[in-house]
C-alpha atoms as a PDB file:
ATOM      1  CA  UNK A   1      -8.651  38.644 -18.656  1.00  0.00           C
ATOM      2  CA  UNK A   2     -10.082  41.730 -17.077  1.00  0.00           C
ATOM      3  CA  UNK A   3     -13.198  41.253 -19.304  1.00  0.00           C
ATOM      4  CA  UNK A   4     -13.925  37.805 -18.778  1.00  0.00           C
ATOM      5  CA  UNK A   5     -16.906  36.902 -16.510  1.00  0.00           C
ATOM      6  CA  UNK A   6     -15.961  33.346 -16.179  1.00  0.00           C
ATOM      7  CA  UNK A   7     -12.881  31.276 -15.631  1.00  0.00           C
ATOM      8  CA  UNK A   8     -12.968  27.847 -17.368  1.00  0.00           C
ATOM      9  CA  UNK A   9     -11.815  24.342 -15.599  1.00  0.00           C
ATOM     10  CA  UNK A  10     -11.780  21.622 -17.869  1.00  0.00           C
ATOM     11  CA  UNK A  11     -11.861  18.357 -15.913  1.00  0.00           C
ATOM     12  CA  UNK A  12     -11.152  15.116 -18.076  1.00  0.00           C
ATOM     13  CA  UNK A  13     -10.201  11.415 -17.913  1.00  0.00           C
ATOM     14  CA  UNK A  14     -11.817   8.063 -18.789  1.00  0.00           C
ATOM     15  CA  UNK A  15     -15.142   7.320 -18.159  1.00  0.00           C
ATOM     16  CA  UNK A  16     -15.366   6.489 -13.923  1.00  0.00           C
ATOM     17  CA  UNK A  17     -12.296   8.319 -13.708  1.00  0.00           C
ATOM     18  CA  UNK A  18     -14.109  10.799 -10.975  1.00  0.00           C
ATOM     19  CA  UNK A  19     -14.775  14.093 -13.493  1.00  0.00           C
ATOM     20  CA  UNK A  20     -18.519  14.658 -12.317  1.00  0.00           C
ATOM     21  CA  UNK A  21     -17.872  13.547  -8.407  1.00  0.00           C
ATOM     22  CA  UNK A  22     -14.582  15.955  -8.636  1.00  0.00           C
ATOM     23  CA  UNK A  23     -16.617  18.918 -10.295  1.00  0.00           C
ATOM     24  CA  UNK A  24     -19.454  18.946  -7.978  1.00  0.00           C
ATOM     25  CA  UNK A  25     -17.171  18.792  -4.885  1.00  0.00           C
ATOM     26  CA  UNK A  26     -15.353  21.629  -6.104  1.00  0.00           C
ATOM     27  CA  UNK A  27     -18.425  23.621  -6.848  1.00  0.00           C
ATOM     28  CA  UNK A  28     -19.533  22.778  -3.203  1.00  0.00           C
ATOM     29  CA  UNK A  29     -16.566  24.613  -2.056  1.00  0.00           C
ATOM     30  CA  UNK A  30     -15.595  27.025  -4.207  1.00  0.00           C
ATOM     31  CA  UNK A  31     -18.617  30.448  -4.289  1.00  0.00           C
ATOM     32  CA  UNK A  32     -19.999  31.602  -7.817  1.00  0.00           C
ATOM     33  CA  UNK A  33     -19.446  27.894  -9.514  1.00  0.00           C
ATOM     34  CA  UNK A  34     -21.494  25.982 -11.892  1.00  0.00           C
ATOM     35  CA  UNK A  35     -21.285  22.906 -13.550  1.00  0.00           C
ATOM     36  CA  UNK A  36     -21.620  22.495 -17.355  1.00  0.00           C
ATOM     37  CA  UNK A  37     -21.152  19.071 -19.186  1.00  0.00           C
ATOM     38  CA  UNK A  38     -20.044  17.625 -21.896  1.00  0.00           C
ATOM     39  CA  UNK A  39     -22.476  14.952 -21.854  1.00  0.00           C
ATOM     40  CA  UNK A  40     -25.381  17.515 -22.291  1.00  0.00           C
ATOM     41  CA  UNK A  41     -24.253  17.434 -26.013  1.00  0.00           C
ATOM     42  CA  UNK A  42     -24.659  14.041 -26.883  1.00  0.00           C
ATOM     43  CA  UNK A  43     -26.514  13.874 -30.242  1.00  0.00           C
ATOM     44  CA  UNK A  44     -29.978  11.988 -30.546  1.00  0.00           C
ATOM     45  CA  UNK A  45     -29.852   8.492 -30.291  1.00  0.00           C
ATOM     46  CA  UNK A  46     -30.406   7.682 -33.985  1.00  0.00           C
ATOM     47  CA  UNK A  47     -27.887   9.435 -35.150  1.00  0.00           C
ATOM     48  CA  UNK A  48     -24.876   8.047 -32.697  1.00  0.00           C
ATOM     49  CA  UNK A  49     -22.068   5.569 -34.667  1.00  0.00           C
ATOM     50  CA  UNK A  50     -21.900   1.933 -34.128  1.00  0.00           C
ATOM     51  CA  UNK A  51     -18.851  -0.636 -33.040  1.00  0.00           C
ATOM     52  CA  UNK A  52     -18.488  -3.838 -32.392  1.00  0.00           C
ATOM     53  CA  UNK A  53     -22.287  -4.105 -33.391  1.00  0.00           C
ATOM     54  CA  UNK A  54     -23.362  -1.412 -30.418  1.00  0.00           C
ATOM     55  CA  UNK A  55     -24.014   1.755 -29.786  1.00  0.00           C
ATOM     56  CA  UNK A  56     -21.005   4.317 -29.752  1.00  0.00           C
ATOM     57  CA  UNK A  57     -21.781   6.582 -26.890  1.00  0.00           C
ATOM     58  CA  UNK A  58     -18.256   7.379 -26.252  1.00  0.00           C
ATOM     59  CA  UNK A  59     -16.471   8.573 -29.308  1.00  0.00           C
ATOM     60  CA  UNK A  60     -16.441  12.476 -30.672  1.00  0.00           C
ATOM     61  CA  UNK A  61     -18.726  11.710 -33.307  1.00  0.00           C
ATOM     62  CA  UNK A  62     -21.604  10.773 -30.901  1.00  0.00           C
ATOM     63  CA  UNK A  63     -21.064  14.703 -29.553  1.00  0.00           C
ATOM     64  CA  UNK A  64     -22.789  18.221 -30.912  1.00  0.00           C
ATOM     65  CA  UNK A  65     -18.680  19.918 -30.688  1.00  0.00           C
ATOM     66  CA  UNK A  66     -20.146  22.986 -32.842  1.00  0.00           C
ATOM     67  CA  UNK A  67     -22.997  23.364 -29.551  1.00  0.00           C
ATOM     68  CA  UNK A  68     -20.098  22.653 -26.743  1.00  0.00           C
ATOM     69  CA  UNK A  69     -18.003  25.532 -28.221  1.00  0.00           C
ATOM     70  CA  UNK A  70     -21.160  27.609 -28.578  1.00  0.00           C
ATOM     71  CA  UNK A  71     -21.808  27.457 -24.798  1.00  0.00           C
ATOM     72  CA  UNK A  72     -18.292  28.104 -24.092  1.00  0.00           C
ATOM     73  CA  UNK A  73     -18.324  31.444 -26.198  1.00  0.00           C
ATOM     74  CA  UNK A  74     -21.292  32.016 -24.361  1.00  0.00           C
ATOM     75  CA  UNK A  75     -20.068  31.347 -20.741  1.00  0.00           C
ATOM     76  CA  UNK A  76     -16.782  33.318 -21.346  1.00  0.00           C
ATOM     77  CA  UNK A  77     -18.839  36.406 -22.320  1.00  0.00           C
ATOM     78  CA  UNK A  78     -21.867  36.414 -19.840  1.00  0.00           C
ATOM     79  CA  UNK A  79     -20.703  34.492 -16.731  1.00  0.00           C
ATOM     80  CA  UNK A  80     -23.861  32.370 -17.141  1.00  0.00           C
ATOM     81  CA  UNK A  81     -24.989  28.573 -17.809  1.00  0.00           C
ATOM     82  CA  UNK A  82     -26.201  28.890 -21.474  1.00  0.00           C
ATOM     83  CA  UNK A  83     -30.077  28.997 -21.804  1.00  0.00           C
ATOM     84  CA  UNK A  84     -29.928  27.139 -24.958  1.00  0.00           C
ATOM     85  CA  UNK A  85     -28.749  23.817 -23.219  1.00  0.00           C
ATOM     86  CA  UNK A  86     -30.935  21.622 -21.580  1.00  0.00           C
ATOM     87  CA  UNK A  87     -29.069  19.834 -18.903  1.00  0.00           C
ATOM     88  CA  UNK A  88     -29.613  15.868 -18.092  1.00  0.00           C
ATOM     89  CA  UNK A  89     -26.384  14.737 -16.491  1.00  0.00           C
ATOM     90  CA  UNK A  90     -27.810  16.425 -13.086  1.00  0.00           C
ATOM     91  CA  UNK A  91     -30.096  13.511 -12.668  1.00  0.00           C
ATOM     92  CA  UNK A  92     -27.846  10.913 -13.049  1.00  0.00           C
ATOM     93  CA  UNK A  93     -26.465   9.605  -9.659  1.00  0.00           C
ATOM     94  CA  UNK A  94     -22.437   9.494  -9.031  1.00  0.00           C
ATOM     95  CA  UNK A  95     -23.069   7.239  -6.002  1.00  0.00           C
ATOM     96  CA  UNK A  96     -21.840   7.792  -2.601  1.00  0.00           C
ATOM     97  CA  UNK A  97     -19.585  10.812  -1.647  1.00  0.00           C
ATOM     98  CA  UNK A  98     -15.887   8.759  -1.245  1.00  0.00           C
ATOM     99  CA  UNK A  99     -14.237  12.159   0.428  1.00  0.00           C
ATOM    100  CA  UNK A 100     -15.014  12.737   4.443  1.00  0.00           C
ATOM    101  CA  UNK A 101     -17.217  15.217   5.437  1.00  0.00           C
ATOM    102  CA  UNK A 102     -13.570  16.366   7.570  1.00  0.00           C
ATOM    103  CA  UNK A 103     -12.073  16.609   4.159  1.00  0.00           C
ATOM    104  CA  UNK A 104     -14.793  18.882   2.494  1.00  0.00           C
ATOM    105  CA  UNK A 105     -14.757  20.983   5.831  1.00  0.00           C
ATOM    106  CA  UNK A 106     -10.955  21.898   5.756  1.00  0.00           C
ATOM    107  CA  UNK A 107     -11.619  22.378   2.010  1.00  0.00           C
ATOM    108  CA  UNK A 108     -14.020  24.861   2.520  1.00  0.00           C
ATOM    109  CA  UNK A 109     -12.255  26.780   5.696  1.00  0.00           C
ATOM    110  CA  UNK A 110      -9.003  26.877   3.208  1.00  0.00           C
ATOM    111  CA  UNK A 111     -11.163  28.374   0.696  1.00  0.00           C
ATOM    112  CA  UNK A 112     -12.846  30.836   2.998  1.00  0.00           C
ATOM    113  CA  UNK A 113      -9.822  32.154   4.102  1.00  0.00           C
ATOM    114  CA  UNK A 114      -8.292  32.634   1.019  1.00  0.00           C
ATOM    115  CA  UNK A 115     -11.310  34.917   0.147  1.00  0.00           C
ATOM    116  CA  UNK A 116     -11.134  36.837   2.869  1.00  0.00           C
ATOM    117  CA  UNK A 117      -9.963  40.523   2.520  1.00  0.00           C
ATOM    118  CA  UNK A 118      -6.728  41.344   1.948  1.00  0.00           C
ATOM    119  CA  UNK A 119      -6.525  37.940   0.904  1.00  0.00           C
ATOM    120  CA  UNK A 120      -4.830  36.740  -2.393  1.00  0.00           C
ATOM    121  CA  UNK A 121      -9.007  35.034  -3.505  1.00  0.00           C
ATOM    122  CA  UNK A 122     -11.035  38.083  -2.426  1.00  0.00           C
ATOM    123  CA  UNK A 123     -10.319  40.436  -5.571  1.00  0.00           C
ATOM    124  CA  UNK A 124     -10.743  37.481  -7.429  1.00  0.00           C
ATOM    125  CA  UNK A 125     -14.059  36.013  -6.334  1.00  0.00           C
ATOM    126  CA  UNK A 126     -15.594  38.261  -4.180  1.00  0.00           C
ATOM    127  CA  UNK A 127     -19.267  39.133  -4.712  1.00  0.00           C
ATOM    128  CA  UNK A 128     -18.361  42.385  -6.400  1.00  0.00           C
ATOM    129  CA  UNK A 129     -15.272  40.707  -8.700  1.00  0.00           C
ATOM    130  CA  UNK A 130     -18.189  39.448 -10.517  1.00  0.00           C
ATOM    131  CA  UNK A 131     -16.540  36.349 -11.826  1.00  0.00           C
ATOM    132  CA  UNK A 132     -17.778  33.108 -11.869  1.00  0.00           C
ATOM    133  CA  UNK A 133     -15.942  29.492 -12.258  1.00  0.00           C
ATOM    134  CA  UNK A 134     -17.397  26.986 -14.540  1.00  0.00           C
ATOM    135  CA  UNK A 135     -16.635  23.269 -14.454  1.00  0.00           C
ATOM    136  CA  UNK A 136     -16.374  21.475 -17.416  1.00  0.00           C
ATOM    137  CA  UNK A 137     -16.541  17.557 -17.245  1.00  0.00           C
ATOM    138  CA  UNK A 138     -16.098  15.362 -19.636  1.00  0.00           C
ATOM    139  CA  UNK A 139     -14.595  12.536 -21.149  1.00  0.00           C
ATOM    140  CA  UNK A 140     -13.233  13.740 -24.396  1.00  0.00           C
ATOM    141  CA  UNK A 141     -12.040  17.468 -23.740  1.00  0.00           C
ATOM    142  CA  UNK A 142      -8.208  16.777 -24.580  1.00  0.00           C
ATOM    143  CA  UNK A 143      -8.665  14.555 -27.483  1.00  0.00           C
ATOM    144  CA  UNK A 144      -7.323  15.388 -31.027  1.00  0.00           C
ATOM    145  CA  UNK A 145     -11.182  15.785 -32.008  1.00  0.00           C
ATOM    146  CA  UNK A 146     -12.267  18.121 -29.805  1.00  0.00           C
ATOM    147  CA  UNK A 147      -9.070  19.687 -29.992  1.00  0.00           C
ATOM    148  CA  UNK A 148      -9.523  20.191 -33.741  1.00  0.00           C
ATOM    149  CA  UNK A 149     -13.123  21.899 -32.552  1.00  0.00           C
ATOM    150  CA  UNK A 150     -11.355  24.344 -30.450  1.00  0.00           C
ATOM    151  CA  UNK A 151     -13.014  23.226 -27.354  1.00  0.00           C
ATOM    152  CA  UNK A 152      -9.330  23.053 -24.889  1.00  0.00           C
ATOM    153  CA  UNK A 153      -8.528  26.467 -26.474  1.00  0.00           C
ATOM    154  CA  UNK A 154     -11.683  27.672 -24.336  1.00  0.00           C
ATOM    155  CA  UNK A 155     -10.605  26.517 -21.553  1.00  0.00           C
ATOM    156  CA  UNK A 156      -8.516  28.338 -18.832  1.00  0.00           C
ATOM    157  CA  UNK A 157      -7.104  25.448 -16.808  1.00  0.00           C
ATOM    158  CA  UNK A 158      -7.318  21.695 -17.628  1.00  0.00           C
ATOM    159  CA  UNK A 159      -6.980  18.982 -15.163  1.00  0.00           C
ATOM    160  CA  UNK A 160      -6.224  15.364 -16.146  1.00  0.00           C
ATOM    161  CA  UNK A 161      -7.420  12.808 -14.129  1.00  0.00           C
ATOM    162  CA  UNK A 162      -6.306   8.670 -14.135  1.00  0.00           C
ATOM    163  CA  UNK A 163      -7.641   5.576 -14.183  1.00  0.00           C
ATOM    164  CA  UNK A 164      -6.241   2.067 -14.360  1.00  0.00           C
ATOM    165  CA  UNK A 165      -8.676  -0.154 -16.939  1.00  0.00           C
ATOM    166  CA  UNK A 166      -9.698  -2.436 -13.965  1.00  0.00           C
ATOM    167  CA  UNK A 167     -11.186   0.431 -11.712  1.00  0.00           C
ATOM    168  CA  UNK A 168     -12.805   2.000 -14.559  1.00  0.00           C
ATOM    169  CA  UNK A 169     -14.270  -1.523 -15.278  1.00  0.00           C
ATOM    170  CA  UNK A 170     -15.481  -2.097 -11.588  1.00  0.00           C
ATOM    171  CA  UNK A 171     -17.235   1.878 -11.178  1.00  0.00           C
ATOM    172  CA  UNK A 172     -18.712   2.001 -14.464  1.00  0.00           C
ATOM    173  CA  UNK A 173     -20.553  -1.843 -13.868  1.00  0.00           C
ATOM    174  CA  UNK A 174     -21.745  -0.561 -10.567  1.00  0.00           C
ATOM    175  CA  UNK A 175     -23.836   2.315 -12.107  1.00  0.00           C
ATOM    176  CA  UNK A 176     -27.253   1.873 -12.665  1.00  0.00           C
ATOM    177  CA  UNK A 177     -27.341   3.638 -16.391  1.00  0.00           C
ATOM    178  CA  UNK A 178     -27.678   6.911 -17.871  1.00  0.00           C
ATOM    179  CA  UNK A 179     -30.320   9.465 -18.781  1.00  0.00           C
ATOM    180  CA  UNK A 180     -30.629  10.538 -22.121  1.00  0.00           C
ATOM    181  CA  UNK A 181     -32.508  12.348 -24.600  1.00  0.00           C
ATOM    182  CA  UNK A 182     -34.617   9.352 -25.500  1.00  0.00           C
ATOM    183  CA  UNK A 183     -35.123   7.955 -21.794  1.00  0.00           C
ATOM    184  CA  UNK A 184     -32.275   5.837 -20.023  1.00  0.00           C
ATOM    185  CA  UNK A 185     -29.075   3.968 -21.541  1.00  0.00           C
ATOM    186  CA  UNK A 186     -27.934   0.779 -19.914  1.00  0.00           C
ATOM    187  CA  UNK A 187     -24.419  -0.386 -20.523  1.00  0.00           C
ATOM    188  CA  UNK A 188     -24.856  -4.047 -22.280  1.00  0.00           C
ATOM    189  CA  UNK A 189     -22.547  -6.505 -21.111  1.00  0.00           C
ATOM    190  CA  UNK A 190     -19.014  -5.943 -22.207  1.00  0.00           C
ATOM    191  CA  UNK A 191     -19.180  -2.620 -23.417  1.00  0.00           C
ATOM    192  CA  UNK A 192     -15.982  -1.284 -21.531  1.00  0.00           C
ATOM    193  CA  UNK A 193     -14.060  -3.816 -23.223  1.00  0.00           C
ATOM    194  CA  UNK A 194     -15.465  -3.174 -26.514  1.00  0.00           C
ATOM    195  CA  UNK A 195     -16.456   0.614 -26.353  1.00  0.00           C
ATOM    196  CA  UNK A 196     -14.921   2.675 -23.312  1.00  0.00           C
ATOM    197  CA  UNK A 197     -11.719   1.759 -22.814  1.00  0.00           C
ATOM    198  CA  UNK A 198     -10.593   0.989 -26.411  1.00  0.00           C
ATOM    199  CA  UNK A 199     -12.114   4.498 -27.241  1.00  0.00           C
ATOM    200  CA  UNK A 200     -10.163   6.158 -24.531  1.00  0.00           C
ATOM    201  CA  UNK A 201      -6.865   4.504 -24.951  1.00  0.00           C
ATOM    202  CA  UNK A 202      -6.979   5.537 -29.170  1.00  0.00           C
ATOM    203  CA  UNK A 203      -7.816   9.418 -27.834  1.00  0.00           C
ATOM    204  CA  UNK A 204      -5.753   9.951 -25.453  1.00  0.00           C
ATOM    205  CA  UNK A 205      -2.574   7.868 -26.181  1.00  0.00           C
ATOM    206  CA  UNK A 206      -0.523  10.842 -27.438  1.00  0.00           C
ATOM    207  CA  UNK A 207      -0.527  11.670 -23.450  1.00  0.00           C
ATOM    208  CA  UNK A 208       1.471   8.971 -22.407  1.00  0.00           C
ATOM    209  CA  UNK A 209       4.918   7.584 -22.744  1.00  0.00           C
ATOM    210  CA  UNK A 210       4.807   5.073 -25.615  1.00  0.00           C
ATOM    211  CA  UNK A 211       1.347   5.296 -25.852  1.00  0.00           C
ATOM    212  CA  UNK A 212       0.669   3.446 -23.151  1.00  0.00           C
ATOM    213  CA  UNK A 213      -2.732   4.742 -21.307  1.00  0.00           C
ATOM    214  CA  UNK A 214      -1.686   2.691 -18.120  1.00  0.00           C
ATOM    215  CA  UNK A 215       1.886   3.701 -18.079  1.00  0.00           C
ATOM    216  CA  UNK A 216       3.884   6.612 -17.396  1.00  0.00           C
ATOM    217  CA  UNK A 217       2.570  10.439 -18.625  1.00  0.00           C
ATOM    218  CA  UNK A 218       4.529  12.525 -20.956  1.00  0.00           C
ATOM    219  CA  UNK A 219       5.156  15.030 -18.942  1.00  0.00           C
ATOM    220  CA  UNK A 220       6.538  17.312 -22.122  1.00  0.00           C
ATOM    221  CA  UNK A 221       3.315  16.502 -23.766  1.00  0.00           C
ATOM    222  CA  UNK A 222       0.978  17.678 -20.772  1.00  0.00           C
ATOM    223  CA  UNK A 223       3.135  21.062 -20.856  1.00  0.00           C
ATOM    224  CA  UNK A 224       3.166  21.631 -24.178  1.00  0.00           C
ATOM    225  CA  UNK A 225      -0.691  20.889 -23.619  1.00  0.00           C
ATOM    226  CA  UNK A 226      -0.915  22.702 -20.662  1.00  0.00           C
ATOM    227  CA  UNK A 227      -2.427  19.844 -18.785  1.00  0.00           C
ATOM    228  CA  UNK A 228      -2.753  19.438 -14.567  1.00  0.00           C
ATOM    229  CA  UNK A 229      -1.931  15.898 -13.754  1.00  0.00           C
ATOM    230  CA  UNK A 230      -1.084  14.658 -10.537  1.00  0.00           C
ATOM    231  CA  UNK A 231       2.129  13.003 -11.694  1.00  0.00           C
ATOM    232  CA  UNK A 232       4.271  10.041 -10.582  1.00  0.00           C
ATOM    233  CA  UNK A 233       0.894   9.270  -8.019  1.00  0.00           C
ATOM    234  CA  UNK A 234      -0.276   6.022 -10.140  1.00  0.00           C
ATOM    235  CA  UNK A 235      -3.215   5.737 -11.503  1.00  0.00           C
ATOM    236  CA  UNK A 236      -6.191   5.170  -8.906  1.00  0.00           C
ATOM    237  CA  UNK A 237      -5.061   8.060  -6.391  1.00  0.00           C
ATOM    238  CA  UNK A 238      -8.170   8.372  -4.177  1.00  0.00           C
ATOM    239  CA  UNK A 239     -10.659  10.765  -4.452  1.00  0.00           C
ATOM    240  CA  UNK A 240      -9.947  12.956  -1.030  1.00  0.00           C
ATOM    241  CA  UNK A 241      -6.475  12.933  -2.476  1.00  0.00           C
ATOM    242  CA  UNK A 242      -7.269  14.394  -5.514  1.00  0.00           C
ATOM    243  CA  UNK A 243     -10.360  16.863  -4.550  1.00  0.00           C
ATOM    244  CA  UNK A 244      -7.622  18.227  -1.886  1.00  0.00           C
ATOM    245  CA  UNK A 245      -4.648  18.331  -4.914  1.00  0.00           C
ATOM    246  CA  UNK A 246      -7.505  20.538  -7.459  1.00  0.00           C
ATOM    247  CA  UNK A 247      -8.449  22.517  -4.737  1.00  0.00           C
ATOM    248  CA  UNK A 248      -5.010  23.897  -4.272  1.00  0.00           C
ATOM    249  CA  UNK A 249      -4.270  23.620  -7.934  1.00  0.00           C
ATOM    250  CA  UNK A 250      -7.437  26.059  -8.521  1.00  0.00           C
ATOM    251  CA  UNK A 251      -6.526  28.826  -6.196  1.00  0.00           C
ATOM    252  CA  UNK A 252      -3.134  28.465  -7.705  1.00  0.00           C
ATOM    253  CA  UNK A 253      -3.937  29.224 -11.204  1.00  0.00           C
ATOM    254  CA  UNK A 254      -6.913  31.556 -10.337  1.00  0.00           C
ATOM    255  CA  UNK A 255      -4.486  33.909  -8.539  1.00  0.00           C
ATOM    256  CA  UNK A 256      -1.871  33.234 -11.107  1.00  0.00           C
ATOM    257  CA  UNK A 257      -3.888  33.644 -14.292  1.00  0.00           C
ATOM    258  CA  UNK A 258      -6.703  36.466 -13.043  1.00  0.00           C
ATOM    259  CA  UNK A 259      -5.073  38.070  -9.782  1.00  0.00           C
ATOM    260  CA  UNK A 260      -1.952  39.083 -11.728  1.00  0.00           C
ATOM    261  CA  UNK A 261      -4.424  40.857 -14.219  1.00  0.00           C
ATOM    262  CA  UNK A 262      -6.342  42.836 -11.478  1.00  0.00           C
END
C-alpha cells in the first residue's frame, strides 16, 4: 500500500439510489478527492442492447469494462483522473442537496480534525502523504459482470447503498434526462419497470437473502464480498444519514487499510 497514490471507494446501488449525490458530498469534505464514473464508459449509442423493444442503458453490456479497468490501473499508479476519459456525468444535475448545510459543516470539522497533526488522518492525507481518494459511482460495480472484468478487485473499499423499487421509481421520473455521447437520453415511459429495476434485481440478487432485492442482505455474502452496507436500517435511510455513516466508514478504513502501512 505504501506505493499506491490513490485509495479506491467504490460506491454502488440501483439507479436513484444516491451514488453520485453521496460521492460528490464526500469529495466536498474529504481534501485530495476526485470523482470518476462509471457512466463515462457507456458505449456509443448504436451499439447498446435492446429489451422489451428499448434501449438497454443499464445492463453490463451497454459498458466499455476493458476502459473502466484501464482507468483504474491508471488511477492506482498515478494518483490522477485518467486523460484518456472524457467525462459527461459532471453535467448532469442530481437535483437539490437533501443533507443540511449543519450536516456538511460537522462533516467537514470531523474531517479537519482528524487531519490535523498528530492525528490518526494527517499521515494519511496530508499534502505531503501524497495520496489521493477517488470515488467511483456506479450502478453495476458489484455485479457478477463486472466482477468477472476485475473491476471490485480494484477497488479498496466498497459501499452498498439501498433502495426500495418505489423510491427509485419516484427520483429517477423526476430527472430531467441524461447526457450522452450522442446528445441527451430521456427515460420513455415505463422504463424502470421494464429496464432499471428488473436489470438491478437479476445483478445484484446474490446480495440478498433469498434473492430478494427488497428484503433482508446477506450479511455472509457482503463479507465474503467485502461490501459496506448500512445493515438492518431499511431500505430508503436518508441521505444525511448515510453521507454521515460513509464519512465515518471512510476514515475508518483509510486509517485501517493505509495508516497501519505507514
Amino acid at each position: 500500500m505504501e506505493d499506491r497514490k490513490a485509495f479506491i471507494v467504490g460506491i454502488s446501488g440501483a439507479s436513484s439510489s444516491g451514488k453520485t449525490t453521496l460521492a460528490r458530498l464526500l469529495r466536498d469534505v474529504f481534501p485530495n478527492s476526485f470523482i470518476l464514473h462509471e457512466d463515462d464508459f457507456y458505449k456509443e449509442e448504436t451499439e447498446l442492447p435492446y429489451k422489451e423493444g428499448l434501449l438497454d442503458w443499464d445492463c453490463a453490456e451497454s459498458l466499455y469494462i476493458p476502459d473502466m479497468k484501464r482507468a483504474l490501473e491508471h488511477i492506482r499508479a498515478h494518483g490522477k483522473f485518467p486523460p484518456f476519459v472524457d467525462s459527461k456525468e459532471d453535467q448532469n444535475s442530481v437535483g437539490a442537496c437533501p443533507v443540511s448545510d449543519s450536516a456538511i459543516a460537522a462533516a467537514k470539522e470531523k474531517v479537519a480534525a482528524w487531519l490535523a497533526p498528530g492525528q490518526p488522518g494527517h499521515n494519511i492525507l496530508s499534502p505531503n502523504a501524497g495520496l489521493r481518494i477517488c470515488l467511483l459511482d456506479g450502478f453495476l460495480l458489484y455485479s457478477p459482470e463486472l466482477e468477472a472484468g476485475g473491476i471490485p478487485a480494484l477497488l479498496d473499499t466498497k459501499l452498498f447503498l439501498l433502495v426500495s423499487r418505489a423510491r427509485a421509481t419516484q427520483r429517477r421520473e423526476r430527472r430531467d434526462g441524461y447526457v450522452t455521447l450522442e446528445g441527451f437520453w430521456t427515460d420513455p415511459p415505463g422504463y424502470v419497470e421494464k429496464i432499471v429495476w428488473p436489470n438491478y434485481a437479476a445483478s445484484h440478487a446474490g446480495l440478498f437473502l433469498e434473492g430478494d432485492v427488497e428484503g433482508a442482505l446477506d450479511e455472509s455474502v457482503l463479507r465474503e464480498k467485502g461490501l459496506l452496507a448500512q445493515v438492518g436500517r431499511g431500505l430508503d435511510v436518508d441521505m444525511e444519514t448515510t453521507f454521515t455513516w460513509a464519512v465515518d466508514v471512510l476514515m475508518r478504513e483509510l486509517e485501517e487499510k493505509v495508516g497501519k502501512a505507514r
